[in-house]
Each structure stands twice: as structure tokens, then as C-alpha cells.
N, C-alpha and C. Protein backbone atom coordinates (compact mmCIF):
# COMPACT_ATOMS: atom_id res chain seq x y z
N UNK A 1 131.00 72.30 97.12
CA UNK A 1 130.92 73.01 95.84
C UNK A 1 129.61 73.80 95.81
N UNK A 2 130.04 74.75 95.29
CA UNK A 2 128.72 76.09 95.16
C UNK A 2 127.31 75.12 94.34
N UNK A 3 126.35 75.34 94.68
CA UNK A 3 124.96 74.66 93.93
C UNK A 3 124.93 75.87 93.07
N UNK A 4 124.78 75.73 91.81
CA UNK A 4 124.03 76.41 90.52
C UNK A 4 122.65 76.78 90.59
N UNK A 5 122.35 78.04 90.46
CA UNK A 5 120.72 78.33 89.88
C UNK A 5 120.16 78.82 89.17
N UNK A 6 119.59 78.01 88.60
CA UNK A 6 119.28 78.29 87.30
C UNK A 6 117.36 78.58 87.33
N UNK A 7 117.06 79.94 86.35
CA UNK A 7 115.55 80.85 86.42
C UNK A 7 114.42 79.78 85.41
N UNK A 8 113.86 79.70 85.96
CA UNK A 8 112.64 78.94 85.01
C UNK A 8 111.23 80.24 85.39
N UNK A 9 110.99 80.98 84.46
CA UNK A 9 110.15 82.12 84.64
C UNK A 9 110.09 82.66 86.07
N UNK A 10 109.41 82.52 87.33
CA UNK A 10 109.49 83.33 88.40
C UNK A 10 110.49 82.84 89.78
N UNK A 11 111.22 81.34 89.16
CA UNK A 11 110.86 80.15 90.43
C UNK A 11 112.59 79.88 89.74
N UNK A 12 113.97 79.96 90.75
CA UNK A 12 114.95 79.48 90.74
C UNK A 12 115.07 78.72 91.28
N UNK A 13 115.45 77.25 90.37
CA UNK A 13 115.32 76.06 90.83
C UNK A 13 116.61 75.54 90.97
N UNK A 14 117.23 74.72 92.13
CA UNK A 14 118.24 73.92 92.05
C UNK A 14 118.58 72.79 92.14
N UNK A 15 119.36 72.19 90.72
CA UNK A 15 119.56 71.59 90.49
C UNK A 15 119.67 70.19 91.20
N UNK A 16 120.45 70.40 91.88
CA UNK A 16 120.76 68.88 93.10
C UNK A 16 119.61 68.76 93.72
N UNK A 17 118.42 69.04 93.49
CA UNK A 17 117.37 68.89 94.41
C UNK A 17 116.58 69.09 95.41
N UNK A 18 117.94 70.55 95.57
CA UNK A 18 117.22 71.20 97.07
C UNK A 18 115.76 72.07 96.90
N UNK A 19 115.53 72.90 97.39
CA UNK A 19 114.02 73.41 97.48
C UNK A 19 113.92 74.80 96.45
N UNK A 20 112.93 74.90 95.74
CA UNK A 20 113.22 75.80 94.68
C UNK A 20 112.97 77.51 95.30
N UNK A 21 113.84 78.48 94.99
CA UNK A 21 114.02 79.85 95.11
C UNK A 21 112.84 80.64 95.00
N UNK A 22 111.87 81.08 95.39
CA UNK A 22 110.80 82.04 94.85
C UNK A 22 111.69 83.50 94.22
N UNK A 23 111.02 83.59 93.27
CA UNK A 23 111.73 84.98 93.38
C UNK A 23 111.02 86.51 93.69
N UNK A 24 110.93 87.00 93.97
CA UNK A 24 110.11 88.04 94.32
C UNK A 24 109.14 88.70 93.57
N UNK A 25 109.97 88.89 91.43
CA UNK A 25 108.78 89.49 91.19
C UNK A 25 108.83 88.69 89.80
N UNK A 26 108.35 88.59 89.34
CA UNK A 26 107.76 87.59 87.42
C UNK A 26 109.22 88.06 86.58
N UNK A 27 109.40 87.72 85.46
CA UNK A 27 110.23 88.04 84.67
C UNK A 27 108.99 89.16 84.04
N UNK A 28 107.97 88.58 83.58
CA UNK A 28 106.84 89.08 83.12
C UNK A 28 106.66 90.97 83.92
N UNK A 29 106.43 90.82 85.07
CA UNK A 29 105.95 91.57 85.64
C UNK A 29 107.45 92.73 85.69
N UNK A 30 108.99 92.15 85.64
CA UNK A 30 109.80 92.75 86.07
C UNK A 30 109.40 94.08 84.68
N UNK A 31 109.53 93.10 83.33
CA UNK A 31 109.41 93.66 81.98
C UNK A 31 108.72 94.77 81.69
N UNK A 32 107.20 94.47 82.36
CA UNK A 32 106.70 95.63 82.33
C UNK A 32 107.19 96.54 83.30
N UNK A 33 107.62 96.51 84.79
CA UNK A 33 108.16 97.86 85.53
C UNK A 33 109.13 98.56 84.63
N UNK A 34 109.99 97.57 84.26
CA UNK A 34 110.80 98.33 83.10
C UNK A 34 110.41 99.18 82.37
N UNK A 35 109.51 98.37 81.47
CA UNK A 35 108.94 99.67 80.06
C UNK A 35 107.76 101.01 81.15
N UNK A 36 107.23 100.62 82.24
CA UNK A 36 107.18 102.01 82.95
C UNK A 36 107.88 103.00 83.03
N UNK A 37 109.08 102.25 82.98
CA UNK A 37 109.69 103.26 83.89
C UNK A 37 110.14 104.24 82.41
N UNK A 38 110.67 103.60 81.54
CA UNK A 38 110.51 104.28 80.45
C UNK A 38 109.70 105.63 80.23
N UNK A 39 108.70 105.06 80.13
CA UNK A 39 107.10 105.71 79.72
C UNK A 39 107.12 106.89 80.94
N UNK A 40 107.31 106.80 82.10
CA UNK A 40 107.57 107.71 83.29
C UNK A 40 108.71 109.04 82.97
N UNK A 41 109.73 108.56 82.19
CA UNK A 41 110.79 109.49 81.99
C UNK A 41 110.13 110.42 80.52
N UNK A 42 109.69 109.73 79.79
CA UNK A 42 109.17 110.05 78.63
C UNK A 42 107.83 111.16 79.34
N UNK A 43 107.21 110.82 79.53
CA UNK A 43 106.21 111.54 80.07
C UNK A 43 106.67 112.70 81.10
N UNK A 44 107.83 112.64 81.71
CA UNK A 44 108.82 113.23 83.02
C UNK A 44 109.18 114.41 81.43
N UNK A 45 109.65 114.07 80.84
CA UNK A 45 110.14 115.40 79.96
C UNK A 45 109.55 116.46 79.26
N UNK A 46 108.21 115.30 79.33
CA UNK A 46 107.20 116.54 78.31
C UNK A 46 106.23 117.34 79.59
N UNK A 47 106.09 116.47 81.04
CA UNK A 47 105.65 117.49 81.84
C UNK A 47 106.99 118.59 82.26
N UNK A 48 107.95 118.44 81.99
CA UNK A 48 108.82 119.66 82.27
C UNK A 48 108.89 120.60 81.39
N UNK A 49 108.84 119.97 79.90
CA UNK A 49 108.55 121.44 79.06
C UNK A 49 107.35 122.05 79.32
N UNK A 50 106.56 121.41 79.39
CA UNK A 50 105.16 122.65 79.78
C UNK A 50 105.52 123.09 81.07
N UNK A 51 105.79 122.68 82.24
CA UNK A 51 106.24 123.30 83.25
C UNK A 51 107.24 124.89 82.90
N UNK A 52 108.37 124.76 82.31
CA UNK A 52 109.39 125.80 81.74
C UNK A 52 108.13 126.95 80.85
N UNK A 53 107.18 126.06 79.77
CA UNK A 53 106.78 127.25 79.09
C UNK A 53 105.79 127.95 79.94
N UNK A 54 105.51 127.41 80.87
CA UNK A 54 104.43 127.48 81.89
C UNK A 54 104.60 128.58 82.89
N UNK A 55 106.00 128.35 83.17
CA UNK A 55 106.54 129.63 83.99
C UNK A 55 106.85 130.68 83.51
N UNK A 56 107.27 130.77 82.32
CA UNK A 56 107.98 131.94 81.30
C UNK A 56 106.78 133.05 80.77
N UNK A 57 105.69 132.17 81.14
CA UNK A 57 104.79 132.77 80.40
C UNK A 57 103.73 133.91 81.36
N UNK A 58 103.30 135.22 81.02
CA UNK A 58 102.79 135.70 81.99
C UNK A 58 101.37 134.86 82.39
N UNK A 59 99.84 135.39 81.27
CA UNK A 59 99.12 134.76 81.13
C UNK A 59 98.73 133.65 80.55
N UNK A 60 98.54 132.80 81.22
CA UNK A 60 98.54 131.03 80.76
C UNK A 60 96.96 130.65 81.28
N UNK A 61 96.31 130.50 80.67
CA UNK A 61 96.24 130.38 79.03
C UNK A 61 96.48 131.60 78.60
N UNK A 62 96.37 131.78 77.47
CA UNK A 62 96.39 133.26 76.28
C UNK A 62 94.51 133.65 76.83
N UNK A 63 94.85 135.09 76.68
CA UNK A 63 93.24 135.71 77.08
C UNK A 63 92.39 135.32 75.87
N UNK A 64 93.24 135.29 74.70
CA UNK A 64 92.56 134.94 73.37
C UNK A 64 91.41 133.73 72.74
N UNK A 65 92.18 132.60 73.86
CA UNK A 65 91.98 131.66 73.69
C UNK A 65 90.65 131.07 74.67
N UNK A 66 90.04 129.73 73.79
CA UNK A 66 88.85 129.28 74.86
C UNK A 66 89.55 128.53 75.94
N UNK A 67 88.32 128.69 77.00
CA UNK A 67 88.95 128.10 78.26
C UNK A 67 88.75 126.49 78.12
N UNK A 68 89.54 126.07 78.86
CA UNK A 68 89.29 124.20 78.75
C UNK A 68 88.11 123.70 79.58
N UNK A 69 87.70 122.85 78.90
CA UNK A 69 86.28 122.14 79.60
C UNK A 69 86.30 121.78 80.76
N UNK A 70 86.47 122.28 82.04
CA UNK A 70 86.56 122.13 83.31
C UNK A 70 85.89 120.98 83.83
N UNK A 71 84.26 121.53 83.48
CA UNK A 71 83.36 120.65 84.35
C UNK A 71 83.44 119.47 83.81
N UNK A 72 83.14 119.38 82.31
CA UNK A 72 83.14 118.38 81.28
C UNK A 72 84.08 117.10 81.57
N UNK A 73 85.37 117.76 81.86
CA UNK A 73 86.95 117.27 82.23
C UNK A 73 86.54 116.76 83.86
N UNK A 74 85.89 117.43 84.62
CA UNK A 74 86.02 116.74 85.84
C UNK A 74 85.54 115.20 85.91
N UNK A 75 83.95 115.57 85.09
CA UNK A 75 83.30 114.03 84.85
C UNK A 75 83.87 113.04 84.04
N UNK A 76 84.92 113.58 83.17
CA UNK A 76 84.99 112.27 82.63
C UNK A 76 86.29 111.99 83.47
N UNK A 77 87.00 112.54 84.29
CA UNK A 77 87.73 112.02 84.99
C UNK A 77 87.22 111.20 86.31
N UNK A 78 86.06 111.49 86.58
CA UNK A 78 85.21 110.54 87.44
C UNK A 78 84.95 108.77 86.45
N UNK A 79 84.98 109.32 85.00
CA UNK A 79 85.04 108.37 84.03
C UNK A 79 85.83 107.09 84.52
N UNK A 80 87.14 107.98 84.47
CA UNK A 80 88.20 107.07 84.31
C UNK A 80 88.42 106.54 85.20
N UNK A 81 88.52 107.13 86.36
CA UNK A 81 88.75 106.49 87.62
C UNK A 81 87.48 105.50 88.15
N UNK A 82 86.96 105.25 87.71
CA UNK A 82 85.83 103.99 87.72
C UNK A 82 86.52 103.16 87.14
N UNK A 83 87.38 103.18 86.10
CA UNK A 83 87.90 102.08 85.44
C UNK A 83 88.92 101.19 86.33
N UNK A 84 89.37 102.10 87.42
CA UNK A 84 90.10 101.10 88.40
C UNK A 84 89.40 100.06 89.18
N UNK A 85 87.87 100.45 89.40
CA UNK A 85 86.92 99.54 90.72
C UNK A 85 87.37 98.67 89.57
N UNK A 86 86.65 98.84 88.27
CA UNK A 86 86.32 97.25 87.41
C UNK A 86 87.39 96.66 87.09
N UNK A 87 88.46 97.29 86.92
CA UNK A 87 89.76 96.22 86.50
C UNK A 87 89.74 95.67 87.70
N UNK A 88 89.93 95.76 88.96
CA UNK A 88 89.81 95.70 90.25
C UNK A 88 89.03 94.64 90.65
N UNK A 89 88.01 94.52 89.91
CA UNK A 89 86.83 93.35 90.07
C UNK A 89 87.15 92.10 89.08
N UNK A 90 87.25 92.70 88.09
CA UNK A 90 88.18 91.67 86.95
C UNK A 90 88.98 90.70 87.44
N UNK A 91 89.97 91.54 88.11
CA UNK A 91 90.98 90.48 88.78
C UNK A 91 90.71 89.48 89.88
N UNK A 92 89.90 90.36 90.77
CA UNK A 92 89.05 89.15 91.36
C UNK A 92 88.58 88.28 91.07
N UNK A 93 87.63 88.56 89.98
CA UNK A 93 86.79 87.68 89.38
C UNK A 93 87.41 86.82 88.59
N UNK A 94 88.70 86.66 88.21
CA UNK A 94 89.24 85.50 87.64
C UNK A 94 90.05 84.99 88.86
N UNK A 95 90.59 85.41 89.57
CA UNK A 95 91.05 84.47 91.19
C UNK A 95 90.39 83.65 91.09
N UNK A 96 88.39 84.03 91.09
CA UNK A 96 87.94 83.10 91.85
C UNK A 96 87.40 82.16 90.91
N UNK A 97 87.73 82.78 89.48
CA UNK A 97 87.39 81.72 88.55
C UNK A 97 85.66 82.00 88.50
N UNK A 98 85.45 83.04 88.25
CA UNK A 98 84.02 83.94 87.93
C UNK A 98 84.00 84.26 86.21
N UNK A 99 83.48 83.18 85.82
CA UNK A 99 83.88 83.88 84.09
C UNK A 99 82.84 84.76 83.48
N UNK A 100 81.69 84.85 84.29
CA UNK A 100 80.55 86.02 83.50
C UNK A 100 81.46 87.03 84.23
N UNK A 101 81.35 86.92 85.57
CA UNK A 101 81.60 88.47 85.82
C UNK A 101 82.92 88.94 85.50
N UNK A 102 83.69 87.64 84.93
CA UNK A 102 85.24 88.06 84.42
C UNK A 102 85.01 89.47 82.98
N UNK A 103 84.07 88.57 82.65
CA UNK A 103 83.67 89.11 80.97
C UNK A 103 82.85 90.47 81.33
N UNK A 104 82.20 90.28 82.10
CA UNK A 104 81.22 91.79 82.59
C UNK A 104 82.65 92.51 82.56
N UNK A 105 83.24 92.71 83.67
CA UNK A 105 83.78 93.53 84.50
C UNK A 105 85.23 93.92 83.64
N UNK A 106 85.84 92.80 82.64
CA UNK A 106 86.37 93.59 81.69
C UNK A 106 85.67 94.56 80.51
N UNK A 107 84.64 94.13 80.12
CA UNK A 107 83.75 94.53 79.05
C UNK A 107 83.72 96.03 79.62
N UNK A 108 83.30 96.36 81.04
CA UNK A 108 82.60 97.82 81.64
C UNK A 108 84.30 98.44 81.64
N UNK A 109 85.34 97.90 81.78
CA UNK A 109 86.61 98.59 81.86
C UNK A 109 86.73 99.22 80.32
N UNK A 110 86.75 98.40 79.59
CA UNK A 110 86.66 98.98 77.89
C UNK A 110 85.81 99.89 77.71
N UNK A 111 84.76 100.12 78.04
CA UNK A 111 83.80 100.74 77.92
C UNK A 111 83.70 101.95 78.57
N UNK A 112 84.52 102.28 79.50
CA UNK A 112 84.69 103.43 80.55
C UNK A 112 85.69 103.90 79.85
N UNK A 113 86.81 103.48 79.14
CA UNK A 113 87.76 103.93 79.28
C UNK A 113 87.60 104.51 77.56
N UNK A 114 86.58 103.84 76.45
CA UNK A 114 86.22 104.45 75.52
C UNK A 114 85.60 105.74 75.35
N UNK A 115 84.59 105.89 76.82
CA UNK A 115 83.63 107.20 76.95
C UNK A 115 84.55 108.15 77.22
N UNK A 116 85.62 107.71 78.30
CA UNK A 116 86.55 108.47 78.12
C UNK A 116 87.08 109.49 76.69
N UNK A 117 87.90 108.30 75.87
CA UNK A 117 88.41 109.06 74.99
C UNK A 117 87.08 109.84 74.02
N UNK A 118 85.94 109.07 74.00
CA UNK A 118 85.27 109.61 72.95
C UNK A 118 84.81 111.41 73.78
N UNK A 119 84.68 111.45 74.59
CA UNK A 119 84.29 112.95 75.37
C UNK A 119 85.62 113.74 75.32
N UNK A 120 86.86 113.24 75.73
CA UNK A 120 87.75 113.86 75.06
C UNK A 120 88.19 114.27 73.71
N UNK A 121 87.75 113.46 73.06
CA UNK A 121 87.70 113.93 71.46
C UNK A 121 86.46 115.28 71.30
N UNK A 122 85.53 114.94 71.56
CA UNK A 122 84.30 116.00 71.19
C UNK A 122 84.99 117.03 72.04
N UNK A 123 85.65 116.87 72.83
CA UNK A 123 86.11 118.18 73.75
C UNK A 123 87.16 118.99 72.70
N UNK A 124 87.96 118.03 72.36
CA UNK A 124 88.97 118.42 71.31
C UNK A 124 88.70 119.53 70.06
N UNK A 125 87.38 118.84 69.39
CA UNK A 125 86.41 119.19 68.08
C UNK A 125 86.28 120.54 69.01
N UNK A 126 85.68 120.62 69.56
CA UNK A 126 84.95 121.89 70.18
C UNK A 126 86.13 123.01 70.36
N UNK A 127 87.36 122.91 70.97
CA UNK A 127 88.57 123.56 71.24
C UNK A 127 88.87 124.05 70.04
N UNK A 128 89.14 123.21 69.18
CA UNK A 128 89.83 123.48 67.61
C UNK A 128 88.82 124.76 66.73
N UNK A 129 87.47 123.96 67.08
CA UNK A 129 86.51 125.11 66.36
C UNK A 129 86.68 126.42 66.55
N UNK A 130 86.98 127.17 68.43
CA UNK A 130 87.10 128.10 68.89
C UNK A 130 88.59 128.62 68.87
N UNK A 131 89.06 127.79 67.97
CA UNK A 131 90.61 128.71 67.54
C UNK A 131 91.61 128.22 68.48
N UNK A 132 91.32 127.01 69.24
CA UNK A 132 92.98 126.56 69.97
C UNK A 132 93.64 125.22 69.11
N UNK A 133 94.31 125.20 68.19
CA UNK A 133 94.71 124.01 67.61
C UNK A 133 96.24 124.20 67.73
N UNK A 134 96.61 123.06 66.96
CA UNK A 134 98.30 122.25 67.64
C UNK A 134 99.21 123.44 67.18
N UNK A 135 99.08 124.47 66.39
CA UNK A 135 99.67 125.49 66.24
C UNK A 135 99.59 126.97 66.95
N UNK A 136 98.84 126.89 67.50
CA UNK A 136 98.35 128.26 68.31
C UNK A 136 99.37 128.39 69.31
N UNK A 137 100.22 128.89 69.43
CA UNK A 137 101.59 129.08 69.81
C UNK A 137 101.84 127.55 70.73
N UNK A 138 102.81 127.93 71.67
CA UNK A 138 103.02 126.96 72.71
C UNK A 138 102.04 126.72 73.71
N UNK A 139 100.79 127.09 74.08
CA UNK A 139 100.04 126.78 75.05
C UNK A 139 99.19 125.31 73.97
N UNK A 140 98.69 125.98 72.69
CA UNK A 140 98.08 124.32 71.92
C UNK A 140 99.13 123.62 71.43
N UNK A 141 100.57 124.06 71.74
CA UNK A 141 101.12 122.61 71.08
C UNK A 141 101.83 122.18 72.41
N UNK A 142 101.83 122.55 73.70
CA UNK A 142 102.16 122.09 74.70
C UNK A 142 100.87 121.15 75.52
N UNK A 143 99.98 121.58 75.17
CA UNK A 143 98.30 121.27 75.84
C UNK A 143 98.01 119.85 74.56
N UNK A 144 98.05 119.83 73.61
CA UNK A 144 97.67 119.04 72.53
C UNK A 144 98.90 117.62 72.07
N UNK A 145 100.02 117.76 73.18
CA UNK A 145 101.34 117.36 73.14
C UNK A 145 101.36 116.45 74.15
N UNK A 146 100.76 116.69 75.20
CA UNK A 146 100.63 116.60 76.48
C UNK A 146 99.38 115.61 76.54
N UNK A 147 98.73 116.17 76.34
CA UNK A 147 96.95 115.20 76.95
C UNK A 147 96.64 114.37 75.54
N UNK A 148 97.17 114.75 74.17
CA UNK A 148 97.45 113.95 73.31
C UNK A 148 98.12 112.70 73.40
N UNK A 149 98.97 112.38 74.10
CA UNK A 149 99.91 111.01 74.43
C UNK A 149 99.18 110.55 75.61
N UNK A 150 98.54 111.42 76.17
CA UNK A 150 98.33 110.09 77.23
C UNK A 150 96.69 110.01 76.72
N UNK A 151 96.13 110.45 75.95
CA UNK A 151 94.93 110.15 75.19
C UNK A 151 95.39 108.68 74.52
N UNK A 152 96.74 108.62 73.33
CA UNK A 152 97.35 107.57 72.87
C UNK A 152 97.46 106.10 73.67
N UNK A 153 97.90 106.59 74.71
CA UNK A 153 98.05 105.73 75.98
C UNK A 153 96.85 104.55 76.20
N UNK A 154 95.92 105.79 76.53
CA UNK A 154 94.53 105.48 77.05
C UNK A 154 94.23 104.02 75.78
N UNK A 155 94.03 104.81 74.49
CA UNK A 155 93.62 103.84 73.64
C UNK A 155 94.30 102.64 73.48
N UNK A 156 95.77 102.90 73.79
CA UNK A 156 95.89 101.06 73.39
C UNK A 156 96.01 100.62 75.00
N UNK A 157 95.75 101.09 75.88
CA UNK A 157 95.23 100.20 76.82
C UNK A 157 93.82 99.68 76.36
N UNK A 158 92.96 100.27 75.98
CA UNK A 158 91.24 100.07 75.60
C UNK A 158 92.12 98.46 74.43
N UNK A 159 92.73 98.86 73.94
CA UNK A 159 93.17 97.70 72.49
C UNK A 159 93.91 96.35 73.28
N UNK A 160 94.69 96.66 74.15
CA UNK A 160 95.36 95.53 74.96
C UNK A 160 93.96 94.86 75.48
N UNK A 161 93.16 95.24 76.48
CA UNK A 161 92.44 95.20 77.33
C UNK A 161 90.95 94.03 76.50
N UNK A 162 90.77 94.75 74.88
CA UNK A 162 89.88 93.96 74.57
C UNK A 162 90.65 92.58 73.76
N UNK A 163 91.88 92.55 74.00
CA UNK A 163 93.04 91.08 73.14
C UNK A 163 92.88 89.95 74.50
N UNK A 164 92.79 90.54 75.77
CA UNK A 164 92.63 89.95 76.53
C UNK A 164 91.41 89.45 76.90
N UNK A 165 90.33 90.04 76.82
CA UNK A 165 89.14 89.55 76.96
C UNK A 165 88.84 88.72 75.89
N UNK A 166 89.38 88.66 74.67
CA UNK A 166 89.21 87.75 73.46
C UNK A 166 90.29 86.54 73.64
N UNK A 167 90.84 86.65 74.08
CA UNK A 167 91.50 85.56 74.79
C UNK A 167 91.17 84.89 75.95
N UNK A 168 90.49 85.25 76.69
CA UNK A 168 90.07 84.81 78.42
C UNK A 168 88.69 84.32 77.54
N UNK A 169 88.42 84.57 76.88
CA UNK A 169 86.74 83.87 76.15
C UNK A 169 87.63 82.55 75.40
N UNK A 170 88.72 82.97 74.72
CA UNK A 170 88.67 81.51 74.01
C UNK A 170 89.21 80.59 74.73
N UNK A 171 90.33 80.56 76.08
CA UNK A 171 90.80 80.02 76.57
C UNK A 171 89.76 79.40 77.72
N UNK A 172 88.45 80.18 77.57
CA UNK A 172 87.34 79.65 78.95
C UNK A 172 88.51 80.28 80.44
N UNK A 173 88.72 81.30 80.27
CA UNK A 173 89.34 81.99 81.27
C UNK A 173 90.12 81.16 82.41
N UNK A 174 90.74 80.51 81.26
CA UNK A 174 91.54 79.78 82.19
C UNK A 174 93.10 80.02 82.26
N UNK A 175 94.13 79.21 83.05
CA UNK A 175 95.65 79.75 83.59
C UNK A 175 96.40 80.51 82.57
N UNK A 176 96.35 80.19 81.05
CA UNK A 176 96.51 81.48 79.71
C UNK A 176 96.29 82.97 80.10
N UNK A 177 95.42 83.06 81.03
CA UNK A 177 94.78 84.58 80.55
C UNK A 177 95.51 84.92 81.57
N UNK A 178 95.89 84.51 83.27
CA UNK A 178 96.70 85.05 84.05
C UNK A 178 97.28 86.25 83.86
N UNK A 179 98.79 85.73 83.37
CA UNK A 179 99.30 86.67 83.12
C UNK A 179 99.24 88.32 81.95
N UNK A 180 98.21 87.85 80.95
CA UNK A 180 98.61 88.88 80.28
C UNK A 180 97.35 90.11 80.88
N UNK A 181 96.34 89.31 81.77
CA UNK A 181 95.58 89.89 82.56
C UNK A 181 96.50 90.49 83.67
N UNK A 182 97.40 90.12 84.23
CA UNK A 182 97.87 91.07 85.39
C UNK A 182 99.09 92.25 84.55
N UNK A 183 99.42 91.92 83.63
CA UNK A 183 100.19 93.00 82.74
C UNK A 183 99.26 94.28 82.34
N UNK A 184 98.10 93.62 81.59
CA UNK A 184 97.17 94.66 81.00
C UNK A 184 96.59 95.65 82.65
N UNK A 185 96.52 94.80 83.19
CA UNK A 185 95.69 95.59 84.31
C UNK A 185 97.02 96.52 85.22
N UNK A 186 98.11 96.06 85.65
CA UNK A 186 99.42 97.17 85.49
C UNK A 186 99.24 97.87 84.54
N UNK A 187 99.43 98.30 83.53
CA UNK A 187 99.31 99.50 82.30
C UNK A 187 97.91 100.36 82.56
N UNK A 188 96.71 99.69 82.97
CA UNK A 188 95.89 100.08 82.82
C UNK A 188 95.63 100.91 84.15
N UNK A 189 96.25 100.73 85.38
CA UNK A 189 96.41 101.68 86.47
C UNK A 189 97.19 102.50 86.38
N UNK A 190 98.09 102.60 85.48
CA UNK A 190 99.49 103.41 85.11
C UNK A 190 98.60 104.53 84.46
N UNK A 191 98.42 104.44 83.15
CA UNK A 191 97.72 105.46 83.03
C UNK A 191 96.30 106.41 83.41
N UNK A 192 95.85 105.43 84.06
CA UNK A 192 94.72 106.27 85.25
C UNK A 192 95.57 107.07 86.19
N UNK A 193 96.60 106.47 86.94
CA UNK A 193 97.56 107.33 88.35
C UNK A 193 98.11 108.58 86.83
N UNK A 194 98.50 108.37 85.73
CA UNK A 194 99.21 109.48 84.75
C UNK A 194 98.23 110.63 85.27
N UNK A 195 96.72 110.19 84.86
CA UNK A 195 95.72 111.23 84.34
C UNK A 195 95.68 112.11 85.80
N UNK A 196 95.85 111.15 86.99
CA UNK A 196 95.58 112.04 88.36
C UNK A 196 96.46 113.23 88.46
N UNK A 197 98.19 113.04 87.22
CA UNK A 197 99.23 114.01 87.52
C UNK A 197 98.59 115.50 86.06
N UNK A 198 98.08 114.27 85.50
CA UNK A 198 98.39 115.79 84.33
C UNK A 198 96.79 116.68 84.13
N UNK A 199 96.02 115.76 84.77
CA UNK A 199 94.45 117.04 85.35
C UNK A 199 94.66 118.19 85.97
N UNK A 200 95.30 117.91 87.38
CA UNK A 200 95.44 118.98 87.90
C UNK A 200 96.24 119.60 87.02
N UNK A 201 97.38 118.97 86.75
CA UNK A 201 98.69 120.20 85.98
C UNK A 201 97.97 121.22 84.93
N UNK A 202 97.19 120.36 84.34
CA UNK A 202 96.77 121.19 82.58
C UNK A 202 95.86 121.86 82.99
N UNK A 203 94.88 121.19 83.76
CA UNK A 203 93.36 122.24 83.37
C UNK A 203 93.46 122.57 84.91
N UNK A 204 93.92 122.44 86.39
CA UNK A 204 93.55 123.61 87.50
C UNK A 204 94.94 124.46 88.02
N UNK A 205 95.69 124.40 87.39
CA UNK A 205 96.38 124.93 88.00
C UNK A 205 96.96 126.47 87.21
């Protein structure tokens, strides 16, 4: 007779006693590829409309309009991508059961990824002043549509990121924080690899 197996979170166990199933990936971990993949199609549609208005259009940007903060934009994309070493170290650092440098090395991820948005905002202020806002035809509501959501993004990773560190403190960074530490830190490379697609797209190309 066929043995039954039945899922207990990552590990299919059977019943009669034989040796339990690994399964390849978390229920946890499957959940989030899922809602990626989501977020990938979602994001897949709005880089194709700017793509379409992008082509249709002779001069892109408008001559009218201010140019985007290039240099400004390069550094803080040096910003962000620092935020991968430290999540990076984070995770280490709770492997090895390192709880200062657990707390450092999330603390500097929040913190990178705030300078972030806050330089993008003053970048924003500055744009709007010189006459490009969410109405200025399709280049500010395709540009403000665009780096707007994954600005959104950015922040509630910064909001996930500090639930977890307030949790890895109360739990004394112990087997609790695991998982919602390897979730947050998936999301939190997701939208760093986003920013590598829509830099070049928006502001060099």
C-alpha cells in the first residue's frame, strides 16, 4: 500500500516511520517567490508603458524640462547597493549567532536604505520646483509613476526590516527571527536588483 505524506512546514514526513522528505524550498520562502513574482509582472507593465511612450516620443526628455540628477542619482545608487554587503553580513551574523553585529549590521541596512529615500525625495522637491511634476505630460507622470513605486517599495522594506530588528532584540536573536529575517532580506535584494533595471532605463538611457 502507497505510504501517505503528509507537509509539516519544509519537511514531508511519513507516517509509518520511514525517513522524513526534505523539501527543497520553505512554504515560507515558496510564498514570498510567489508575491515576487507578482510584483515582477506589476512592475513588467509599468516598465513597458514607459518603454511604448518612450519610443513614440521624439525628444525624451522634453527640451523644456530639467534634466534628472545624474550624478546625485549615481551616488545614491552606490547608496543602495551597500545595502546588500550589510543585509549580507546580517545574515551571517545571525548564522553565527553574533547579536551586536546582528543589530549593527541591520541598523546600517535601515539606514542606507533611508539616505536613500531621503536624497531621493530632496531630488524630487528640486524637480517639482523646476517645473517637472506628476502632470507635466507623460514624461512626469511616466518618470514619477515609475521611480515612485519602487521609492514605495524601498520604504516598506526600510518598515519590514526595522519589525525585524525589533523582534531579533526581543527574542535575543534567537530561532523566531530566522525566518522573517530570510524573507525580509529576499524583498530587500529584490528591490535593490529592481533599482539596477530602472537606473539605467530612466535616467541613462
Amino acid at each position: 500500500m502507497a505510504r501517505r505524506l503528509t507537509r509539516t512546514g519544509s519537511v514531508l514526513r511519513v507516517p509509518q516511520g520511514g525517513p522524513p522528505v526534505t523539501s527543497p524550498i520553505s512554504n515560507a520562502r515558496l510564498g514570498m517567490v510567489i508575491f515576487l513574482a507578482f510584483e515582477s509582472m506589476f512592475f513588467a507593465a509599468l516598465i513597458a508603458a514607459y518603454l511604448v511612450f518612450r519610443v513614440r516620443t521624439t525628444i525624451w526628455p522634453p527640451s523644456d524640462l530639467p534634466q534628472l540628477p545624474l550624478a546625485v542619482t549615481w551616488m545614491n545608487t552606490g547608496v543602495l547597493f551597500a545595502s546588500v554587503f550589510t543585509m549580507r553580513l546580517a545574515r551571517a551574523a545571525h548564522r553565527a549567532g553574533r547579536r551586536d553585529e546582528l543589530a549593527r549590521t541591520l541598523l546600517a541596512t535601515g539606514l542606507l536604505g533611508t539616505v536613500f529615500l531621503a536624497v531621493q525625495g530632496s531630488e524630487w522637491i528640486r524637480l517639482v520646483g523646476h517645473g517637472l511634476t506628476l502632470s507635466t505630460g507623460m514624461y512626469g507622470a511616466t518618470f514619477y509613476t515609475l521611480i515612485g513605486c519602487h521609492g514605495l517599495h524601498v520604504a516598506a522594506a526600510v518598515a519590514w526590516l526595522l519589525v525585524v530588528l525589533t523582534r531579533a532584540q526581543r527574542h535575543r536573536f534567537a530561532a523566531p527571527v530566522r525566518v522573517p529575517l530570510e524573507l525580509c532580506s529576499m524583498y530587500w535584494f529584490y528591490v535593490v536588483g529592481l533599482w539596477a533595471v530602472l537606473f539605467p532605463l530612466v535616467y541613462l538611457l
